[in-house]
C-alpha atoms as a PDB file:
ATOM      1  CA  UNK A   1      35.289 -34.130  -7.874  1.00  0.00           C
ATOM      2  CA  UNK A   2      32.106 -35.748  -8.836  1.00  0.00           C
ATOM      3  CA  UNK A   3      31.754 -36.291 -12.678  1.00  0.00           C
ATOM      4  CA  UNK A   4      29.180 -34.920 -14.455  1.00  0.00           C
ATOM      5  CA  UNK A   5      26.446 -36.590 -17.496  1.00  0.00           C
ATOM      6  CA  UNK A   6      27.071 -36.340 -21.132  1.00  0.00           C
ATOM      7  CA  UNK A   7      23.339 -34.385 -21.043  1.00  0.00           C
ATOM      8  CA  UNK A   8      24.636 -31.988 -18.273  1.00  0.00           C
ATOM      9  CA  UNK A   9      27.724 -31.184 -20.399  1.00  0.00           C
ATOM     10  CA  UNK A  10      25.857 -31.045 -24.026  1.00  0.00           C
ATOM     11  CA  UNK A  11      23.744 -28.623 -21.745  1.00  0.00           C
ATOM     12  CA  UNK A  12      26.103 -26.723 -20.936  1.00  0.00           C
ATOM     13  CA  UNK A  13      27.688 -25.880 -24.188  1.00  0.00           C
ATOM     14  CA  UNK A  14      24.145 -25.191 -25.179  1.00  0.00           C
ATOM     15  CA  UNK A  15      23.829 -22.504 -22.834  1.00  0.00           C
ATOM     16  CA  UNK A  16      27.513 -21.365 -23.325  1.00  0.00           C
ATOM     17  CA  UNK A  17      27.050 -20.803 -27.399  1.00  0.00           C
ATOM     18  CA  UNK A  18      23.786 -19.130 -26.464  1.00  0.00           C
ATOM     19  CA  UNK A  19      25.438 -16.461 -25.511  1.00  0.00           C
ATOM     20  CA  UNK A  20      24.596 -17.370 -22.048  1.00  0.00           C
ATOM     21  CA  UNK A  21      27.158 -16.241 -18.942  1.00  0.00           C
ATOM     22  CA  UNK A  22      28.769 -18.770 -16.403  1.00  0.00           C
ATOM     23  CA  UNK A  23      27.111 -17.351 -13.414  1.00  0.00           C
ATOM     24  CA  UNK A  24      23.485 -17.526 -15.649  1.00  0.00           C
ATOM     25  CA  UNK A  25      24.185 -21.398 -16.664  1.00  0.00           C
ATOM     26  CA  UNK A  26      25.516 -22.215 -12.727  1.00  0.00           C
ATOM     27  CA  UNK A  27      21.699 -20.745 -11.802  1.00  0.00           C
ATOM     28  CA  UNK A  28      20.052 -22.931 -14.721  1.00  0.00           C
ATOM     29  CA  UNK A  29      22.016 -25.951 -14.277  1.00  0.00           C
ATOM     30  CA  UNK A  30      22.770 -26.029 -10.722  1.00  0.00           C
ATOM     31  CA  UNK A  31      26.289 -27.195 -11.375  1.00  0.00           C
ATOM     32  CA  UNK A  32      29.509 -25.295  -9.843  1.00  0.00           C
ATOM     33  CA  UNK A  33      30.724 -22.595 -11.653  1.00  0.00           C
ATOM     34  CA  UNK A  34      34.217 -23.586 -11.830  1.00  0.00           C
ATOM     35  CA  UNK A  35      32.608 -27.192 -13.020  1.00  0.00           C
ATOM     36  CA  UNK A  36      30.731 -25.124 -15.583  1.00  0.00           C
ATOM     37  CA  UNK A  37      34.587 -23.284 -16.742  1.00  0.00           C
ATOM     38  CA  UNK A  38      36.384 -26.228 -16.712  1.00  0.00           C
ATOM     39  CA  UNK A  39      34.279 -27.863 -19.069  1.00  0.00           C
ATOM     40  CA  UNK A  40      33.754 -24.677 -21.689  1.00  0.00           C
ATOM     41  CA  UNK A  41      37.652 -24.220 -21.310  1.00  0.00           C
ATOM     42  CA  UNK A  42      37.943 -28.225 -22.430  1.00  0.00           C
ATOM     43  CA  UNK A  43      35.584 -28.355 -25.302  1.00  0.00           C
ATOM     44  CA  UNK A  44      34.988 -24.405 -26.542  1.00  0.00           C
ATOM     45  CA  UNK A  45      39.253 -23.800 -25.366  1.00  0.00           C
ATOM     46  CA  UNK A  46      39.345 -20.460 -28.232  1.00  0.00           C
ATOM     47  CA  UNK A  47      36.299 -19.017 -26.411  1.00  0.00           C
ATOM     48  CA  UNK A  48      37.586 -15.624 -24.584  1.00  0.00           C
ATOM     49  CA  UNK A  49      37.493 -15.847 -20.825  1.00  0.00           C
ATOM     50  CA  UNK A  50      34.736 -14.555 -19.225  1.00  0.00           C
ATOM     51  CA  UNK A  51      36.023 -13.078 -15.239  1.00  0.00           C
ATOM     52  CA  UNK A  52      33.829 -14.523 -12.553  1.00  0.00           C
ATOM     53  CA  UNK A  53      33.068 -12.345  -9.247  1.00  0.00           C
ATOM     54  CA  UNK A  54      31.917  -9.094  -8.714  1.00  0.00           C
ATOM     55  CA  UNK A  55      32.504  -6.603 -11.748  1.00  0.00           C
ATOM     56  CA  UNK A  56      35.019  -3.993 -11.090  1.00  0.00           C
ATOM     57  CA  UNK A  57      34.579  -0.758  -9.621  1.00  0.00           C
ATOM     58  CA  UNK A  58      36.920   1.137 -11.464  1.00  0.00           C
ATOM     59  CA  UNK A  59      37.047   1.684 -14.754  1.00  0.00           C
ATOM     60  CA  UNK A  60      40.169   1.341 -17.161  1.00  0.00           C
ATOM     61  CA  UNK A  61      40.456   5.083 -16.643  1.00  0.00           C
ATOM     62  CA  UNK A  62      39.723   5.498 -13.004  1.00  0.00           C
ATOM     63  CA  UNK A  63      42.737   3.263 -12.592  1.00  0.00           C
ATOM     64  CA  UNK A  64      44.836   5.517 -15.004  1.00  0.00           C
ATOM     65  CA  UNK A  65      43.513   8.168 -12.849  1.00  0.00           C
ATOM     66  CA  UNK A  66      44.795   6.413  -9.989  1.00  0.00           C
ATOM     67  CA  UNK A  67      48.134   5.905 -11.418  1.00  0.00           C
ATOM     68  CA  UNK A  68      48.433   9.226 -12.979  1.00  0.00           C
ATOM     69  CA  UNK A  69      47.774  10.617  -9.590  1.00  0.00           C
ATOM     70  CA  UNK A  70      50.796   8.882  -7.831  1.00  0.00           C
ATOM     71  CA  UNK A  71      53.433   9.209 -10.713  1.00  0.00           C
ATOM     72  CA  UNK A  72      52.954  12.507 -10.987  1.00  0.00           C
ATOM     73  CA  UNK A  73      53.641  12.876  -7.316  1.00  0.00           C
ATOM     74  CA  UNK A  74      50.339  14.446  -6.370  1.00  0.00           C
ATOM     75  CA  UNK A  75      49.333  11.479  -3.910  1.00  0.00           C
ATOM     76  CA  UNK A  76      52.049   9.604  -1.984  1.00  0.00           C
ATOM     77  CA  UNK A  77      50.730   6.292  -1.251  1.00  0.00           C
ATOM     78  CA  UNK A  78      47.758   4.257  -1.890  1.00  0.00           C
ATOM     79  CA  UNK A  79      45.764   6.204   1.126  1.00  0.00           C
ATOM     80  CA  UNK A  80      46.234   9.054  -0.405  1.00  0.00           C
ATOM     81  CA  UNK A  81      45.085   8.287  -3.906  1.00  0.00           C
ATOM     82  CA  UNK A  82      42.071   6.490  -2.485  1.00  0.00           C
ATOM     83  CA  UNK A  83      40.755   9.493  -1.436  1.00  0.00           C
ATOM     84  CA  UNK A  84      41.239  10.937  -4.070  1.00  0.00           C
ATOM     85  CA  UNK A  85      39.511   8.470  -6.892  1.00  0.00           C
ATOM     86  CA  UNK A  86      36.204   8.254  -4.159  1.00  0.00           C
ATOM     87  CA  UNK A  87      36.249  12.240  -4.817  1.00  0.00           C
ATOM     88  CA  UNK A  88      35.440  11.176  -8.382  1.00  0.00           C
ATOM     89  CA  UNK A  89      33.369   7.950  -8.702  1.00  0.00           C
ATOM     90  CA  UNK A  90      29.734   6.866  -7.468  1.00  0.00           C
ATOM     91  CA  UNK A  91      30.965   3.629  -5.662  1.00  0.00           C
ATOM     92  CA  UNK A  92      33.877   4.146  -3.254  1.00  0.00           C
ATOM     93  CA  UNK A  93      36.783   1.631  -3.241  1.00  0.00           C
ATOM     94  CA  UNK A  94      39.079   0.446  -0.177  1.00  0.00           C
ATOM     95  CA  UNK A  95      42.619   1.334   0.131  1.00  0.00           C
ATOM     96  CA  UNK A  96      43.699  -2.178  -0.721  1.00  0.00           C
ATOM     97  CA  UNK A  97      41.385  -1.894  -4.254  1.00  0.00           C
ATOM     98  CA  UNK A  98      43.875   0.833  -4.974  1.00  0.00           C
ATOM     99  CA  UNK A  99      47.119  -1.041  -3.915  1.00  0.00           C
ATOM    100  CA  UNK A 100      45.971  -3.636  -6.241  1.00  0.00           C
ATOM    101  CA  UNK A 101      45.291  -1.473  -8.599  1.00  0.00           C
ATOM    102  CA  UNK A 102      48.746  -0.216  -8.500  1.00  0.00           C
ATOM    103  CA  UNK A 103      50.776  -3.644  -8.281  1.00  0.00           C
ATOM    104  CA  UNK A 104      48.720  -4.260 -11.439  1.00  0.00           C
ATOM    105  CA  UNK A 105      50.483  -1.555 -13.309  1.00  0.00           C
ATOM    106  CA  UNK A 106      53.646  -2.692 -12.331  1.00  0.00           C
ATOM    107  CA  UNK A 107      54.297  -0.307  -9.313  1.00  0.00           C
ATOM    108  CA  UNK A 108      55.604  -1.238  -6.230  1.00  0.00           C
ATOM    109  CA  UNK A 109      55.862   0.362  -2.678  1.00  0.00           C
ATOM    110  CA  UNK A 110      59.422   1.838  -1.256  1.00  0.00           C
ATOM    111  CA  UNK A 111      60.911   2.900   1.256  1.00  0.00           C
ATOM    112  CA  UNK A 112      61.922   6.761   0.727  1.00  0.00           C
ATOM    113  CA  UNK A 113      65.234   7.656   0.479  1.00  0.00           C
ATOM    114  CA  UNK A 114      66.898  10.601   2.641  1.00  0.00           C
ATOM    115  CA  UNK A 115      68.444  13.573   0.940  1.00  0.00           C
ATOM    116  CA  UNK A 116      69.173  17.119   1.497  1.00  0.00           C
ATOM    117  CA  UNK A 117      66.292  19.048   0.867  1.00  0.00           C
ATOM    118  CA  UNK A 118      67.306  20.882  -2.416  1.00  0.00           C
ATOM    119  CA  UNK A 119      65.252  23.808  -3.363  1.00  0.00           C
ATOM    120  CA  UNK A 120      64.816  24.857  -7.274  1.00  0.00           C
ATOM    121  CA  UNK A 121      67.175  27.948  -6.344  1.00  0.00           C
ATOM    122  CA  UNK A 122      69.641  25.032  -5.094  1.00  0.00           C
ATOM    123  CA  UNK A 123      69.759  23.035  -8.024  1.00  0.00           C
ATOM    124  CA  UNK A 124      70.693  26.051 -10.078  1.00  0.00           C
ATOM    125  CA  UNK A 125      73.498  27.071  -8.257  1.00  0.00           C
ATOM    126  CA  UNK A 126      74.723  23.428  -7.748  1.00  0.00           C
ATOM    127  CA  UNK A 127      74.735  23.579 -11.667  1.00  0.00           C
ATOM    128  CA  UNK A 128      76.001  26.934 -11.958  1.00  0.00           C
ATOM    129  CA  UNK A 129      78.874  26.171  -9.457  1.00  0.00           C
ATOM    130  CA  UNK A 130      79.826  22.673 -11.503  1.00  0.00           C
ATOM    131  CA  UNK A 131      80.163  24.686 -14.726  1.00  0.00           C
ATOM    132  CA  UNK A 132      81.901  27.306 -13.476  1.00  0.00           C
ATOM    133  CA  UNK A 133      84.770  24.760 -12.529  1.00  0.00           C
ATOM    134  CA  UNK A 134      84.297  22.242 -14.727  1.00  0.00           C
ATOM    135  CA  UNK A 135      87.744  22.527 -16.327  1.00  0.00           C
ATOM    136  CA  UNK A 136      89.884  22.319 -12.986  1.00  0.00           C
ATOM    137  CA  UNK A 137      92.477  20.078 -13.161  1.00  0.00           C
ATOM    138  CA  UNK A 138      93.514  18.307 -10.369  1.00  0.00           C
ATOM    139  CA  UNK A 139      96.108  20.998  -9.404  1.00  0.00           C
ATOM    140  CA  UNK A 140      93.714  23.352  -8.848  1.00  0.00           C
ATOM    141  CA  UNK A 141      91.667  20.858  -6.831  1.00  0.00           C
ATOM    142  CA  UNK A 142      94.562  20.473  -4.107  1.00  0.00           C
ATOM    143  CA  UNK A 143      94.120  23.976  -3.382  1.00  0.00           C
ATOM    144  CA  UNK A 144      90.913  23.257  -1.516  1.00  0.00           C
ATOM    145  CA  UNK A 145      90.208  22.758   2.286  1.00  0.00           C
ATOM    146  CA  UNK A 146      86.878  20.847   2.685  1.00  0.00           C
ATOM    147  CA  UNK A 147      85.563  21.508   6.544  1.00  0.00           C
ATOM    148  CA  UNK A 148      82.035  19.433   8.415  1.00  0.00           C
ATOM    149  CA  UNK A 149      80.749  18.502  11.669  1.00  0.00           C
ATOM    150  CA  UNK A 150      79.954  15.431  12.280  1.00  0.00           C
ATOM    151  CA  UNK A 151      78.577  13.328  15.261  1.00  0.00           C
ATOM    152  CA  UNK A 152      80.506  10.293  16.914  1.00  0.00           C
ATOM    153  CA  UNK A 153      78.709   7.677  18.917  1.00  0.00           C
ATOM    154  CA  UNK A 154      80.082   6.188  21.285  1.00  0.00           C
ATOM    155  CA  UNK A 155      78.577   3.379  20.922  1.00  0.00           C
ATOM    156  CA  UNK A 156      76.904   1.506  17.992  1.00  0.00           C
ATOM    157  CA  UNK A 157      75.177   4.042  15.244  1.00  0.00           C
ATOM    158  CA  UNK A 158      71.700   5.503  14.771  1.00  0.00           C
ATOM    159  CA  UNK A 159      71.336   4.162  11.695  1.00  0.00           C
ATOM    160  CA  UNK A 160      69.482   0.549  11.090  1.00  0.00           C
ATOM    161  CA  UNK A 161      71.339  -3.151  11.166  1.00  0.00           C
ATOM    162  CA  UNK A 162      70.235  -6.198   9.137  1.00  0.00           C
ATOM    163  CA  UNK A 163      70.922  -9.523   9.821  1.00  0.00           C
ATOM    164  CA  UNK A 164      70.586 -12.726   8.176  1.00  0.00           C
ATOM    165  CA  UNK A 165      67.930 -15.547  10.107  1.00  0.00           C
ATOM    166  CA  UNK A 166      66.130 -18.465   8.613  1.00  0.00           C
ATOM    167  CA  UNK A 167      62.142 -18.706   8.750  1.00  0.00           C
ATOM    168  CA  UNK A 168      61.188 -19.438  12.216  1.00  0.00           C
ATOM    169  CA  UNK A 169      64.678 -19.551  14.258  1.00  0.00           C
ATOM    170  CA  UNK A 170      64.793 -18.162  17.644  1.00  0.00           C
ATOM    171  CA  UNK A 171      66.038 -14.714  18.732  1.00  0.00           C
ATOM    172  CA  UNK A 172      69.649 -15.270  19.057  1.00  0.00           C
ATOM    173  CA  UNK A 173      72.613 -12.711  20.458  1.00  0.00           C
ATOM    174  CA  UNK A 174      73.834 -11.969  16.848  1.00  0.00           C
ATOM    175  CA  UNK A 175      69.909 -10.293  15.964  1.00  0.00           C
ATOM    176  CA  UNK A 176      69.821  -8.265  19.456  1.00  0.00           C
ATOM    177  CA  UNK A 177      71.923  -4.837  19.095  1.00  0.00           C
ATOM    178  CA  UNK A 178      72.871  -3.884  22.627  1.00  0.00           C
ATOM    179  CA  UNK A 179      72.073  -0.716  24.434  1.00  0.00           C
ATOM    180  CA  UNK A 180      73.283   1.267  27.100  1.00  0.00           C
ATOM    181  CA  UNK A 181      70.425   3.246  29.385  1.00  0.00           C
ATOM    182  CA  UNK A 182      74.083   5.065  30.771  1.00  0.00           C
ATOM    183  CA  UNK A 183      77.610   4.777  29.536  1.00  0.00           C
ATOM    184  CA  UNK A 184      76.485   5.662  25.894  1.00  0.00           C
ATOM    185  CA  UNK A 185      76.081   9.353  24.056  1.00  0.00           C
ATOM    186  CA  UNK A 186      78.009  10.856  21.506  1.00  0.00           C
ATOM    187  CA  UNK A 187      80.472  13.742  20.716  1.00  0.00           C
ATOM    188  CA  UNK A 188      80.122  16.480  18.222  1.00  0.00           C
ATOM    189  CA  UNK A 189      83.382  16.942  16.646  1.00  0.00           C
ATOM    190  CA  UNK A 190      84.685  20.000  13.623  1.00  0.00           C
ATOM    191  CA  UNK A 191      87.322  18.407  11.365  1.00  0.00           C
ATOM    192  CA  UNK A 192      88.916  19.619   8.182  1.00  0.00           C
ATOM    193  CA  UNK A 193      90.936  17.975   5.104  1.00  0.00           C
ATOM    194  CA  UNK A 194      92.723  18.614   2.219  1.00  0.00           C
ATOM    195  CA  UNK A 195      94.617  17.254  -0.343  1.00  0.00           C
ATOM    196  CA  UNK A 196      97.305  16.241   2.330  1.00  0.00           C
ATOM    197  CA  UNK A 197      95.303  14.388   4.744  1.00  0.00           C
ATOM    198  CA  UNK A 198      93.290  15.724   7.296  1.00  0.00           C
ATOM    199  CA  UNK A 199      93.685  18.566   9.917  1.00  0.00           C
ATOM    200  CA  UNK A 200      93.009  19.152  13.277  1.00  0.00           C
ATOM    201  CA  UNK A 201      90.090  17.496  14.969  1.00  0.00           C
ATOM    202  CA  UNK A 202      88.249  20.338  17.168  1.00  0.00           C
ATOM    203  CA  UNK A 203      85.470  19.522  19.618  1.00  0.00           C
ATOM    204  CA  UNK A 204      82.157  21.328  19.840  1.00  0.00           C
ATOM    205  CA  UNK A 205      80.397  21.770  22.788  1.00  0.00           C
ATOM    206  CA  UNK A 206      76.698  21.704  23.374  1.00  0.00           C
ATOM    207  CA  UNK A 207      74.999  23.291  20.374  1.00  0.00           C
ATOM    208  CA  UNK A 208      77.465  25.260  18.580  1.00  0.00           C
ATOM    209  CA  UNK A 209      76.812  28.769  17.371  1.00  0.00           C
ATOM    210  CA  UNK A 210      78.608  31.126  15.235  1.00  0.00           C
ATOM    211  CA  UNK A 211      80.406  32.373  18.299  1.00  0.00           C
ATOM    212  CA  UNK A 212      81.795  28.790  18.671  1.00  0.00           C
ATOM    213  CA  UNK A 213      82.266  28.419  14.965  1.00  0.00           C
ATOM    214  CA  UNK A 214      84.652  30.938  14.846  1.00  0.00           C
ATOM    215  CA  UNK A 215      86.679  30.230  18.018  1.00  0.00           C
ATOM    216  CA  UNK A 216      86.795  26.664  16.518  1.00  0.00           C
ATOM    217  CA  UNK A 217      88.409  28.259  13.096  1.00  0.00           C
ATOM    218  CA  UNK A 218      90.902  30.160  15.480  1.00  0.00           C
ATOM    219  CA  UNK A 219      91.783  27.448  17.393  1.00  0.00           C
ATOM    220  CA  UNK A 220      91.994  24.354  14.728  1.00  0.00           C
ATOM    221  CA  UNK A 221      91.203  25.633  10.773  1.00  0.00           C
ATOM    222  CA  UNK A 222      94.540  28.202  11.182  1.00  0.00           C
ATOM    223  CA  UNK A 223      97.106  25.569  12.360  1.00  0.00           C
ATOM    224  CA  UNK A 224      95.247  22.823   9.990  1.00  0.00           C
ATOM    225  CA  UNK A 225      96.412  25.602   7.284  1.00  0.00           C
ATOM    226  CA  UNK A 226      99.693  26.218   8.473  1.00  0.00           C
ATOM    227  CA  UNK A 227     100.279  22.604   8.535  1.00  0.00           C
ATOM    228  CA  UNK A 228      98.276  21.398   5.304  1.00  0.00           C
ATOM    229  CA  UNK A 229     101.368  21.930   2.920  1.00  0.00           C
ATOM    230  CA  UNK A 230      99.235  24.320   0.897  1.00  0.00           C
ATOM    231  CA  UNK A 231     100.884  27.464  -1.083  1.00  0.00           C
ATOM    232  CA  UNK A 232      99.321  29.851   1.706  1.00  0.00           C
ATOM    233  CA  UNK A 233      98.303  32.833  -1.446  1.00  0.00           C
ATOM    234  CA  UNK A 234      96.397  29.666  -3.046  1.00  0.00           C
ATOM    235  CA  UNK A 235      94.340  28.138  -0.516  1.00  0.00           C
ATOM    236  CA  UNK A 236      90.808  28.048  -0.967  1.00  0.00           C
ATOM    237  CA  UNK A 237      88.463  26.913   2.014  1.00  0.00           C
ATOM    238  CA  UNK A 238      85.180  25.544   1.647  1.00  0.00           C
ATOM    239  CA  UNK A 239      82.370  24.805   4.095  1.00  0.00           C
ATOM    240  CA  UNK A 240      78.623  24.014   3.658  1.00  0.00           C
ATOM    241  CA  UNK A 241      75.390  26.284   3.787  1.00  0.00           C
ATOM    242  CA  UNK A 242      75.187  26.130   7.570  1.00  0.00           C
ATOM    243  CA  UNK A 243      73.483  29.358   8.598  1.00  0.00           C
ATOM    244  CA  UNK A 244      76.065  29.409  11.281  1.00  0.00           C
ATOM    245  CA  UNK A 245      78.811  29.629   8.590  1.00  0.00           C
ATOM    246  CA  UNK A 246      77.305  31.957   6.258  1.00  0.00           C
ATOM    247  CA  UNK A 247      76.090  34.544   8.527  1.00  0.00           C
ATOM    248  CA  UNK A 248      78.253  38.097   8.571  1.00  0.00           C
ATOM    249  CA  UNK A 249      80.166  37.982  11.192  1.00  0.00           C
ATOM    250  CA  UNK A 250      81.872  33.990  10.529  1.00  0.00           C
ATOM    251  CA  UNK A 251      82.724  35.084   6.939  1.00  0.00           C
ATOM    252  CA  UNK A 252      84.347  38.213   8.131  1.00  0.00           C
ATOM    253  CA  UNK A 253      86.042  37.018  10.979  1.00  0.00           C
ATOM    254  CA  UNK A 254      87.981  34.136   8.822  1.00  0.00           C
ATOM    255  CA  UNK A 255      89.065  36.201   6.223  1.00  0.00           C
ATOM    256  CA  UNK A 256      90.182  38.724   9.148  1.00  0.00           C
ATOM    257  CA  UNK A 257      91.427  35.622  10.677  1.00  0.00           C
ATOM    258  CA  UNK A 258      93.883  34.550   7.885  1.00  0.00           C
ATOM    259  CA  UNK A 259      95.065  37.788   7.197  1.00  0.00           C
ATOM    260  CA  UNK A 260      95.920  38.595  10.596  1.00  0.00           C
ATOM    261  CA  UNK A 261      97.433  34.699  10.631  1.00  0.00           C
ATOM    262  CA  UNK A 262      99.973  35.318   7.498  1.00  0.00           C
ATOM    263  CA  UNK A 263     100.422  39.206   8.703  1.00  0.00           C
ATOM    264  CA  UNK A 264      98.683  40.664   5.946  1.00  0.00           C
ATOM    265  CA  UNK A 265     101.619  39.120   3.045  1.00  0.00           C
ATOM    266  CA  UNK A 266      99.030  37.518   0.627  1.00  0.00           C
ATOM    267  CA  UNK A 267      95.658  37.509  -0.420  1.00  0.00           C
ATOM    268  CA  UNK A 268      93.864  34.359   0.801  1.00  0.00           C
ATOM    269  CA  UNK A 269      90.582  33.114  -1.738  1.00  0.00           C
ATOM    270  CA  UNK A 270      87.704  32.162   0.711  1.00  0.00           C
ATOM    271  CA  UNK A 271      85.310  29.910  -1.277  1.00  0.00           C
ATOM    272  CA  UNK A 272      82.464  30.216   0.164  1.00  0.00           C
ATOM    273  CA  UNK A 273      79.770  29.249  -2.293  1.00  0.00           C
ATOM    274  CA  UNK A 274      76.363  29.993  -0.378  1.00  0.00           C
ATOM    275  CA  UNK A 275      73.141  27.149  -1.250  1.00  0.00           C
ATOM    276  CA  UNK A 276      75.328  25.782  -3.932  1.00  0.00           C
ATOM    277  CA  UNK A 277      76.816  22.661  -1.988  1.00  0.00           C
ATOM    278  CA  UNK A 278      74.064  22.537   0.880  1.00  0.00           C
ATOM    279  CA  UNK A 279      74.650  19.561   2.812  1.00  0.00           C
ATOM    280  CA  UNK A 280      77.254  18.009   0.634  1.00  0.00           C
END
């Protein structure tokens, strides 16, 4: 770093208490303009700092806009709410302008997280449901028979894996996951469980329907009953909002089903709460 005169400096601060900008002093002077900082920051150090490069293009409240926009759910990410500020200002801004302009107010970019797809409707019969039995003891809990499909791969899961690696090492076995172009696949499987432990595990073939569904409750939710250890006038079966469960003829046929299974000597509860667990 060359040094500069005591007449270019005493110049300097000249042209700095005049009022006088960096970039205007760097084109009187011909010095640098961070040698021209450097030395107003060393002898005038309560002076406020003046920015160097291009002025922004957005204004304090085109970035509120811009942030506004994207908390309030209106724009997802920083594409989005790019075109949506050049809708509104003479001089249009890149996508990474935005970004920035974002980071800035202490936002950051994630990844979004998957849930059931919950409708207002939902919500307020989730909430209804929880305060109808909010007071349930535990007694009245075991009563329950909780019932889902779910899929079993045969190998590995469709879900991602992490691993651990330093900067810069070589693929190694532990980072590859291994797959299978035959040999793999998966099986769809109906299972039920209560306060007891679980019941019978029932296959389902192909893509089941309601047909299925209820040869499925014939064949495995009746003896899973029988066997559960339940009270059979208290037992109270629940299953999700399926539109293969909560069609007619599957609600019928199971309550036809457990009459017909206890020859008609109690009065089974069927809990069947429809769009108020979803997916649980």
């Amino acid at each position: 770093m060359k040094p500069i005169s005591s007449a270019q400096k005493d110049n300097i601060l000249v042209l700095c208490s005049s009022g006088q900008s960096i970039h205007q002093i760097a084109s009187k002077t011909g010095l640098g303009k961070s040698t021209i900082a450097r030395v107003i920051k060393k002898h005038i150090p309560n002076k406020e700092n003046v920015k160097m490069g291009c002025p922004s293009k957005l204004t304090p409240h085109d970035k509120r806009s811009i942030v506004h926009h994207v908390l309030s759910g209106k724009a997802s990410n920083a594409v989005q709410a790019t075109k949506f500020i050049n809708l509104i200002i003479p001089n249009t801004v890149s996508a990474q302008t935005v970004r920035n302009t974002l980071k800035a107010a202490n936002l950051k970019a994630v990844t979004k997280k998957k849930k059931p797809l919950l409708k207002p409707a939902h919500r307020k019969k989730r909430l209804a449901f929880a305060l109808k039995h909010q007071h349930w003891t535990v007694e009245d809990w075991k009563r329950v028979i909780w019932s889902d499909e779910t899929k079993i791969n045969r190998m590995g899961s469709d879900g991602q894996e992490y691993v651990w690696k330093k900067a810069g090492e070589p693929l190694g076995e532990r980072e590859v996951k291994g797959t299978l172009k035959f040999g793999g696949g998966n099986l769809m499987v109906w299972g039920c469980m209560g306060w007891n432990g679980v019941g019978i595990l029932c296959e389902v073939e192909g893509r089941m329907n309601a047909e299925q569904y209820i040869s499925i409750l014939e064949e495995c939710l009746l003896r899973s009953i029988h066997e559960s250890g339940i009270d059979e006038e208290d037992i109270i079966f629940q299953q999700d909002n399926d539109p293969k469960h909560t069609s007619n003829w599957p609600q019928n046929g199971l309550k036809t089903m457990i009459s017909m299974f206890y020859h008609g000597q109690h009065s089974h509860q069927i809990l069947i709460p429809l769009n108020i667990f979803g997916n649980y």
